[in-house]
C-alpha atoms as a PDB file:
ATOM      1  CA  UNK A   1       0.000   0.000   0.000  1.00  0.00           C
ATOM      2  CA  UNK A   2       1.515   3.445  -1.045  1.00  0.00           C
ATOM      3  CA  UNK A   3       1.702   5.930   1.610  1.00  0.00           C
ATOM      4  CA  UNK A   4       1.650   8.952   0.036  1.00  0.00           C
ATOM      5  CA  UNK A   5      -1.434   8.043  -1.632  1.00  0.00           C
ATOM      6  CA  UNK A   6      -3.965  10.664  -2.477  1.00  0.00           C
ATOM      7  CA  UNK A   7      -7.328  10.046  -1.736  1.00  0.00           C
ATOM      8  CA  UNK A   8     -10.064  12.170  -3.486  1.00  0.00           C
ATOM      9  CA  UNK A   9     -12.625  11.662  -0.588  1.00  0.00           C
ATOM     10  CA  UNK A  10     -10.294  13.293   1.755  1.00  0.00           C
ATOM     11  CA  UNK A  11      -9.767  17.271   1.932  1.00  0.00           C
ATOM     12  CA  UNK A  12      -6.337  18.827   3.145  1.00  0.00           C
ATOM     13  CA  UNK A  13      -6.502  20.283   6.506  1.00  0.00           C
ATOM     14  CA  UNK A  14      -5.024  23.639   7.261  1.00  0.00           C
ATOM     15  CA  UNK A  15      -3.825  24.093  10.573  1.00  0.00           C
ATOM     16  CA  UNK A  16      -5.237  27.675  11.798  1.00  0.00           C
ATOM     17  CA  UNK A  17      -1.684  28.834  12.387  1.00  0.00           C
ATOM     18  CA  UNK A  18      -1.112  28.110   8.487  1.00  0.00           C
ATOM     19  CA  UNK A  19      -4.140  29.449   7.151  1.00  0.00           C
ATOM     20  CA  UNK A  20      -4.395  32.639   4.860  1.00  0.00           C
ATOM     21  CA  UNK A  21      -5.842  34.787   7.215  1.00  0.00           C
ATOM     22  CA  UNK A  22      -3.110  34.159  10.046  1.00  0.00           C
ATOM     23  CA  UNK A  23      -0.246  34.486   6.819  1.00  0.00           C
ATOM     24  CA  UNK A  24      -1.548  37.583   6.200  1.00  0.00           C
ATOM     25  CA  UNK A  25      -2.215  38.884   9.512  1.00  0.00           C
ATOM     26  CA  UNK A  26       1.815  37.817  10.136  1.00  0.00           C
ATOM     27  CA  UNK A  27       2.405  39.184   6.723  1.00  0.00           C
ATOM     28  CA  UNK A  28       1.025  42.642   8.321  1.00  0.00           C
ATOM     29  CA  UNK A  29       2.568  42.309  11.618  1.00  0.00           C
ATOM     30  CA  UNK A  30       6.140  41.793  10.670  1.00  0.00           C
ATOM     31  CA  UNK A  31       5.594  45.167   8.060  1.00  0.00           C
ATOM     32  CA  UNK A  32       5.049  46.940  11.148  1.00  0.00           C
ATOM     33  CA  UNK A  33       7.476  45.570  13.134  1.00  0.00           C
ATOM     34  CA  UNK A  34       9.980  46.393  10.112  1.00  0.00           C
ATOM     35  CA  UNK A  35       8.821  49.950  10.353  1.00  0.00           C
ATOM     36  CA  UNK A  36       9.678  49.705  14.111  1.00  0.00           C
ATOM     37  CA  UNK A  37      12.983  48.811  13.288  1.00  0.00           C
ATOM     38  CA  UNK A  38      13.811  51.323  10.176  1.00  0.00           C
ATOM     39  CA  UNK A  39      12.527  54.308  13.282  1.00  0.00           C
ATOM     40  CA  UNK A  40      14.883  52.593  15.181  1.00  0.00           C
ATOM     41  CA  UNK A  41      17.723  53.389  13.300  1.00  0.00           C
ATOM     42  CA  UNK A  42      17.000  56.764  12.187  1.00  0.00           C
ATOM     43  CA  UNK A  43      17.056  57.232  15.799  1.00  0.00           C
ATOM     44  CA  UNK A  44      20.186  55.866  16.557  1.00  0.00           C
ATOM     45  CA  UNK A  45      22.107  57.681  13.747  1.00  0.00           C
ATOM     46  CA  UNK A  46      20.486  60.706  15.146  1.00  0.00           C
ATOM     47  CA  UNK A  47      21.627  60.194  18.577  1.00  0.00           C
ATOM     48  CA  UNK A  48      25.481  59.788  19.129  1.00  0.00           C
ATOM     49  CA  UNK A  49      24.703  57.835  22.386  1.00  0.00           C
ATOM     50  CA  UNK A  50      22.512  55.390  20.838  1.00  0.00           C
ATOM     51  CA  UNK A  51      25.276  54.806  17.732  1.00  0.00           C
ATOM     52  CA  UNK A  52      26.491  51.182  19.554  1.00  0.00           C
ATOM     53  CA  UNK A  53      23.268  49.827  19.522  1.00  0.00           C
ATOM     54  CA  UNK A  54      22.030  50.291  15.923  1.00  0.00           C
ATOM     55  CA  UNK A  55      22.221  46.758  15.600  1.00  0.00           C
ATOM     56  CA  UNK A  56      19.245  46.174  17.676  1.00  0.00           C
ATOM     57  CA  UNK A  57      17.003  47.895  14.756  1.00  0.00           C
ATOM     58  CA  UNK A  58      19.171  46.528  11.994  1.00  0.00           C
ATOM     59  CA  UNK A  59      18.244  42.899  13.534  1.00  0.00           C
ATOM     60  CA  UNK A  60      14.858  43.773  13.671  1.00  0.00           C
ATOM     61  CA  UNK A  61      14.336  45.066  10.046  1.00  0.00           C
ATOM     62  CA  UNK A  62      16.286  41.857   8.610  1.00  0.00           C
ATOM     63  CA  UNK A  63      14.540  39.263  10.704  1.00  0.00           C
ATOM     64  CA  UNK A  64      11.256  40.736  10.093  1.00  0.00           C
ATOM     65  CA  UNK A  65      11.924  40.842   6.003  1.00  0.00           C
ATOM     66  CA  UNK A  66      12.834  37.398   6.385  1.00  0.00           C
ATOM     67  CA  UNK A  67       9.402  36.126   8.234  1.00  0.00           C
ATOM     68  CA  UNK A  68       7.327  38.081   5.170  1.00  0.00           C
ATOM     69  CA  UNK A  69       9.685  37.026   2.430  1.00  0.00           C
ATOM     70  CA  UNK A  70       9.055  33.408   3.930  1.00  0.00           C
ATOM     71  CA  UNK A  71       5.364  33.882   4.304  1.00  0.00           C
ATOM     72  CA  UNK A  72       4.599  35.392   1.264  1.00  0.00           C
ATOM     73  CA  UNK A  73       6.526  32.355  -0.426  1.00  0.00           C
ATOM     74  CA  UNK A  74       3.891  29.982   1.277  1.00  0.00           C
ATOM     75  CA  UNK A  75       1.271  31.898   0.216  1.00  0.00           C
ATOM     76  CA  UNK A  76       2.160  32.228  -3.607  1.00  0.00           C
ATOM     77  CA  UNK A  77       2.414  28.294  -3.572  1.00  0.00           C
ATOM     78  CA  UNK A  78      -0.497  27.610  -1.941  1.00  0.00           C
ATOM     79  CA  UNK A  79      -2.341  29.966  -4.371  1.00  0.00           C
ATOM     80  CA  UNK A  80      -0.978  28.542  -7.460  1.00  0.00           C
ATOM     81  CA  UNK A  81      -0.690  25.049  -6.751  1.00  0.00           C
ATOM     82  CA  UNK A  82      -4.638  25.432  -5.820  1.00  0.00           C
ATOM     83  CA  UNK A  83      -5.345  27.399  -9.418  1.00  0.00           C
ATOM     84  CA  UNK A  84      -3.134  24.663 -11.205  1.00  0.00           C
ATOM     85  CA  UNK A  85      -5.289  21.605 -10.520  1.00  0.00           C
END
């Protein structure tokens, strides 16, 4: 018996953490949290005292471009492997 045998009875569940509306509220979530983290910086070029720890923000910004790069990814397949079939 194959394992990885598709059944056309059965439909695909989505776990609620995967599911379009929590990708896109993520999606929206990290965008802010980028923002946070581009203020940051133009704070902390602004401010001599603050110079050391402009790695904070720069953390934040490239963390949070990674989540919605990743996210959007999943989202993109999931949309056109469902308008494929």
């Amino acid at each position: 018996m194959l394992i990885e045998k598709k059944l056309f009875f059965r439909k695909v569940i989505v776990p609620w953490y995967d599911s379009e509306t929590a990708c896109l509220i993520v999606i929206v979530f990290m965008f802010l949290v980028c923002l946070f983290g581009f203020a940051g910086i133009s704070v902390a070029r602004e401010n001599v005292e603050y110079h050391k720890h402009i790695w904070i923000a720069v953390l934040l910004v490239v963390l949070s471009g990674v989540v919605v790069v990743s996210t959007a990814i999943r989202l993109i397949k999931r949309f056109t492997s469902r308008h494929s079939k």
